[in-house]
N, C-alpha and C. Protein backbone atom coordinates (compact mmCIF):
# COMPACT_ATOMS: atom_id res chain seq x y z
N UNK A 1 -8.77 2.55 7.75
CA UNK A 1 -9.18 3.36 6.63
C UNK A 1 -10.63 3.06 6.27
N UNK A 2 -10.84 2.04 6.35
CA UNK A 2 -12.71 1.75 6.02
C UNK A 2 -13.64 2.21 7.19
N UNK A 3 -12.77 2.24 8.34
CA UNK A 3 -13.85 2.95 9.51
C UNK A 3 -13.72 4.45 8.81
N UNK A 4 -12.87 5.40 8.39
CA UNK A 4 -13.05 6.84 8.09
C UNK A 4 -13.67 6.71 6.68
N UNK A 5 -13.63 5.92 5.83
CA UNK A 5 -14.49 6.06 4.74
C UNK A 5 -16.10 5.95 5.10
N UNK A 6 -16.38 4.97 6.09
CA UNK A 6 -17.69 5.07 6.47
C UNK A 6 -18.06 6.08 7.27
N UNK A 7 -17.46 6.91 8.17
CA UNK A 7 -17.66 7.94 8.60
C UNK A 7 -18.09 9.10 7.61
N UNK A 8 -17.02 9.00 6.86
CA UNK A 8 -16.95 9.89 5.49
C UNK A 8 -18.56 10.02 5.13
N UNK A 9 -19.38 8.31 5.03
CA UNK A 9 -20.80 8.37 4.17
C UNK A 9 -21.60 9.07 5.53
N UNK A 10 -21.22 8.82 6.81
CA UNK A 10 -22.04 9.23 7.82
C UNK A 10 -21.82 10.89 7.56
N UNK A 11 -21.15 11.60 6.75
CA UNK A 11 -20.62 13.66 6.50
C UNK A 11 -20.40 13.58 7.82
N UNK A 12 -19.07 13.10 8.55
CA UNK A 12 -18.19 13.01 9.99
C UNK A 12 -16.87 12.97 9.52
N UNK A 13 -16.50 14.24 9.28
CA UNK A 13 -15.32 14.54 8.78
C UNK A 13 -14.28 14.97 9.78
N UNK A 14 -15.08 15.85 10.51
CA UNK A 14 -14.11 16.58 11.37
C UNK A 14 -13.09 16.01 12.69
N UNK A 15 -14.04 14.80 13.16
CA UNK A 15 -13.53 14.31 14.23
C UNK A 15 -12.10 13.20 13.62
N UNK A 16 -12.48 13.07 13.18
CA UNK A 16 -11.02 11.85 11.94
C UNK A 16 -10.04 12.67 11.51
N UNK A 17 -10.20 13.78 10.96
CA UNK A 17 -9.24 14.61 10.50
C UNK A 17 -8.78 14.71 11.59
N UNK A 18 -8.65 15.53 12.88
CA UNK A 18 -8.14 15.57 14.25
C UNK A 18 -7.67 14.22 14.83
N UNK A 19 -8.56 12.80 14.81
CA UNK A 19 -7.84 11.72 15.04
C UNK A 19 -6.80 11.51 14.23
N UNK A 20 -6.49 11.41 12.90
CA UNK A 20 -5.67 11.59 12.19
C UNK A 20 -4.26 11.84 12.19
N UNK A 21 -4.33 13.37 12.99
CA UNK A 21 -3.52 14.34 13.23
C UNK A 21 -2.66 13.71 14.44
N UNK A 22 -3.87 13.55 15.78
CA UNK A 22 -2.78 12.84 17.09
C UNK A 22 -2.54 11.83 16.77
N UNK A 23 -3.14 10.85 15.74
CA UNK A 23 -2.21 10.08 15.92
C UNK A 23 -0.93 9.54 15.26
N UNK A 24 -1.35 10.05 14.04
CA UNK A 24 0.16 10.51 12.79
C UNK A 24 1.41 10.77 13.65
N UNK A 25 0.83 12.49 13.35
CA UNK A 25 1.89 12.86 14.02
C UNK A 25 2.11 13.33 15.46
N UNK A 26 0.96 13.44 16.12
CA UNK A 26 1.85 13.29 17.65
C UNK A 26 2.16 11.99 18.17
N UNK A 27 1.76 10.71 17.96
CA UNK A 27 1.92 9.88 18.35
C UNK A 27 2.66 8.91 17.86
N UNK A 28 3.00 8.96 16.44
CA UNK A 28 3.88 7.99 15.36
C UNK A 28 5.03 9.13 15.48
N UNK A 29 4.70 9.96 14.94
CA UNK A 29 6.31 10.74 14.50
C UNK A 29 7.05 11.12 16.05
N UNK A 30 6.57 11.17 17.01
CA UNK A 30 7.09 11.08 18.49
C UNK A 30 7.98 10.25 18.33
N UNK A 31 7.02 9.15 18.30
CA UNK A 31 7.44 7.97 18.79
C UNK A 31 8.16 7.18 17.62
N UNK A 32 8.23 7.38 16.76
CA UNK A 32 9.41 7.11 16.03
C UNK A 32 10.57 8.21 15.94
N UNK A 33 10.61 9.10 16.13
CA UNK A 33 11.44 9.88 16.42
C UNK A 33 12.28 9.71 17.63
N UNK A 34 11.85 9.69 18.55
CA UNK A 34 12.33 9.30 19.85
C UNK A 34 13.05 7.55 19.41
N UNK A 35 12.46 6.34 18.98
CA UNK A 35 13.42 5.36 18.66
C UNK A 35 14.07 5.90 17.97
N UNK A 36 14.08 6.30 16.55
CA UNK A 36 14.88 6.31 15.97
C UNK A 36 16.19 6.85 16.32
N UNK A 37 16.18 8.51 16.95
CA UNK A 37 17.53 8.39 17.20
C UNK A 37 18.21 8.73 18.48
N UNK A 38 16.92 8.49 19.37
CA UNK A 38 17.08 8.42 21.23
C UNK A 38 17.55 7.32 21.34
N UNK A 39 16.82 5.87 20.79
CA UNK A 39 17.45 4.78 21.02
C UNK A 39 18.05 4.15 20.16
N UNK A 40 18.54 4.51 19.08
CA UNK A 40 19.31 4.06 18.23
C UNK A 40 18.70 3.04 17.02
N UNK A 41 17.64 2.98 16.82
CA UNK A 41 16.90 1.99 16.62
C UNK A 41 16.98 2.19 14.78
N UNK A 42 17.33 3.26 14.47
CA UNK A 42 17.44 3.28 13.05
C UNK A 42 16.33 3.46 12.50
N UNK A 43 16.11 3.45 11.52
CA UNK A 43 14.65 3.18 10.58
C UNK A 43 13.74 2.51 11.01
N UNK A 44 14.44 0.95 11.70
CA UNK A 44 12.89 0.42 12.19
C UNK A 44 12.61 1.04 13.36
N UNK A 45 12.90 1.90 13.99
CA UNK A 45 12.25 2.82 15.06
C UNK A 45 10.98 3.28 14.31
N UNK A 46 11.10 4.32 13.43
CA UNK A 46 10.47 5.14 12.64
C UNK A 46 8.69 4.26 12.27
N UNK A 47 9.43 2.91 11.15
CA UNK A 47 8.65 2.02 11.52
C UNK A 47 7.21 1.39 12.38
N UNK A 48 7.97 1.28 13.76
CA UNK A 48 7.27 0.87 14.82
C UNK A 48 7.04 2.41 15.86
N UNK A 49 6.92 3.21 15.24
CA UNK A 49 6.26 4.67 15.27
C UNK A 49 5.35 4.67 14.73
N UNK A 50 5.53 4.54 13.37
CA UNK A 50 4.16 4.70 12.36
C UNK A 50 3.32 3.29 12.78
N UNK A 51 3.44 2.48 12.76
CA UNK A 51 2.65 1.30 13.47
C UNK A 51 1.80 1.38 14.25
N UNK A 52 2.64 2.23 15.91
CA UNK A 52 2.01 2.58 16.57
C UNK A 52 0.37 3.61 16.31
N UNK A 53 1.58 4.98 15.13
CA UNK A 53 0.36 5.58 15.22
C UNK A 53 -1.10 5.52 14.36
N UNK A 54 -0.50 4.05 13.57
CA UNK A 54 -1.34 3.45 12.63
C UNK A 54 -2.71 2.72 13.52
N UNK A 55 -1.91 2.46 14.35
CA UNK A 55 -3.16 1.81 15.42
C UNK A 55 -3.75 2.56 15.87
N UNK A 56 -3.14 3.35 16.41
CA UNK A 56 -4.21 4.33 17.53
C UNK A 56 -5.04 5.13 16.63
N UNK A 57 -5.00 5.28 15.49
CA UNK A 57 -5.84 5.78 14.63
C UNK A 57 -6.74 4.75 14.20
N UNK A 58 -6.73 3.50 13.95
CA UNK A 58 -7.53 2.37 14.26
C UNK A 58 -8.61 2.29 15.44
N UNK A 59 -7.91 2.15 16.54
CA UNK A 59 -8.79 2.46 17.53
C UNK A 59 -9.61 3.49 18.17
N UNK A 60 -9.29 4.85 17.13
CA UNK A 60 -9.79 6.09 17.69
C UNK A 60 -11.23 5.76 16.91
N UNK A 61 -10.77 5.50 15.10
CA UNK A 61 -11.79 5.54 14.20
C UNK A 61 -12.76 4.46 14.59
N UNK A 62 -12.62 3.29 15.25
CA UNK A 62 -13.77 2.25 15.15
C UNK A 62 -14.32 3.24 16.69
N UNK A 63 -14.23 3.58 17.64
CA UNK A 63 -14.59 4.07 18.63
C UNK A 63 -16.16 5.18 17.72
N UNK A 64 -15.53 5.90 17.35
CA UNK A 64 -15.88 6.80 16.53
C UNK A 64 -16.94 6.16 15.69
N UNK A 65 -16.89 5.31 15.20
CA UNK A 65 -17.42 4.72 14.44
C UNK A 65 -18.42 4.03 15.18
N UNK A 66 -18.45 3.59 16.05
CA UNK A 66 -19.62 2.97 16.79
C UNK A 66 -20.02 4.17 17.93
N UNK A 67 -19.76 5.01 18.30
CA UNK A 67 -20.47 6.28 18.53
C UNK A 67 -21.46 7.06 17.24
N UNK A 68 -21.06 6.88 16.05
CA UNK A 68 -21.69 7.68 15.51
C UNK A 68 -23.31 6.32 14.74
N UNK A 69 -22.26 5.23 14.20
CA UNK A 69 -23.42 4.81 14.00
C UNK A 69 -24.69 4.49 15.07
N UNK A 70 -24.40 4.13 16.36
CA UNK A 70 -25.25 3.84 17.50
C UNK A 70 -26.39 5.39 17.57
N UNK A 71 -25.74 6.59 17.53
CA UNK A 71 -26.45 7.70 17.51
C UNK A 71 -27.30 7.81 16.07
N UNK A 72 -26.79 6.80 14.78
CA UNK A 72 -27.43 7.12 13.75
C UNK A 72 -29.04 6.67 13.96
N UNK A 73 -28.84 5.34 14.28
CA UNK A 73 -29.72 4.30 14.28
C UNK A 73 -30.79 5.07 15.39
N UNK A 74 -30.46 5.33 16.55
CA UNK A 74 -31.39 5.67 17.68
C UNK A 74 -32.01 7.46 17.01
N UNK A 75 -31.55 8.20 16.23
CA UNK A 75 -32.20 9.10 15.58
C UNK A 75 -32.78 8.40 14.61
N UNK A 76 -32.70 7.99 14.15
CA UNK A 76 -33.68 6.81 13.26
C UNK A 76 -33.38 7.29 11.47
N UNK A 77 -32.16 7.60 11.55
CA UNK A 77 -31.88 8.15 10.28
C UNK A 77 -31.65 9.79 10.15
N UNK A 78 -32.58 10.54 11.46
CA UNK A 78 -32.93 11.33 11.38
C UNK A 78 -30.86 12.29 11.20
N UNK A 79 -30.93 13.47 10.18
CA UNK A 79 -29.64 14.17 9.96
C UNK A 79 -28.48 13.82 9.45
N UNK A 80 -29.25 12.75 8.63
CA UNK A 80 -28.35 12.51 7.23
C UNK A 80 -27.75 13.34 6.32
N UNK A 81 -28.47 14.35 6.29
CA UNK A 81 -28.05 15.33 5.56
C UNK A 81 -27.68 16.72 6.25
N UNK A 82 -26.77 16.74 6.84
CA UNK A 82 -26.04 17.83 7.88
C UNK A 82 -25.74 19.35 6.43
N UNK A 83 -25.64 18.60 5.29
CA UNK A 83 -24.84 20.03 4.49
C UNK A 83 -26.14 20.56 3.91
N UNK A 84 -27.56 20.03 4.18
CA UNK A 84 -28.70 21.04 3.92
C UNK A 84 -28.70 21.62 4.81
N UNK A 85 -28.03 21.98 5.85
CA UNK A 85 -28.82 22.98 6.95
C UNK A 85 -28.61 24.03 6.45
């Protein structure tokens, strides 16, 4: 969550909202869905679904996050302000 809040100050909204999305719910609610009642796993299926897709949204956002700041720095600040165009 602090990698998409800093994105947030970088106005990089769009790519997080979509990470967000695969990994919520295509990748947690799958996959807790599928434990929960493919393998019997009950609630803590569900659980270690959302876990999962708690991470991969972790790892999408710091990715993201060091793509965008690395591009900040080497523009040199330059398009900070994307909502004046």
């Amino acid at each position: 969550m602090v990698a998409a809040g800093t994105l947030r100050g970088y106005k990089d909204t769009r790519m997080p909202m979509l990470y967000m999305v695969i990994s919520f719910w295509i990748v947690g609610m799958t996959l807790g869905y599928n434990l929960t009642f493919s393998q019997g796993m009950g609630p803590a299926g569900m659980w270690v679904g959302m876990i999962a897709g708690l991470s991969v949204a972790a790892g999408l956002m710091l990715l993201r996050f060091e793509h965008t700041s690395k591009r900040f720095i080497r523009d040199g600040g330059a398009g900070r302000a994307r909502d004046s165009d």
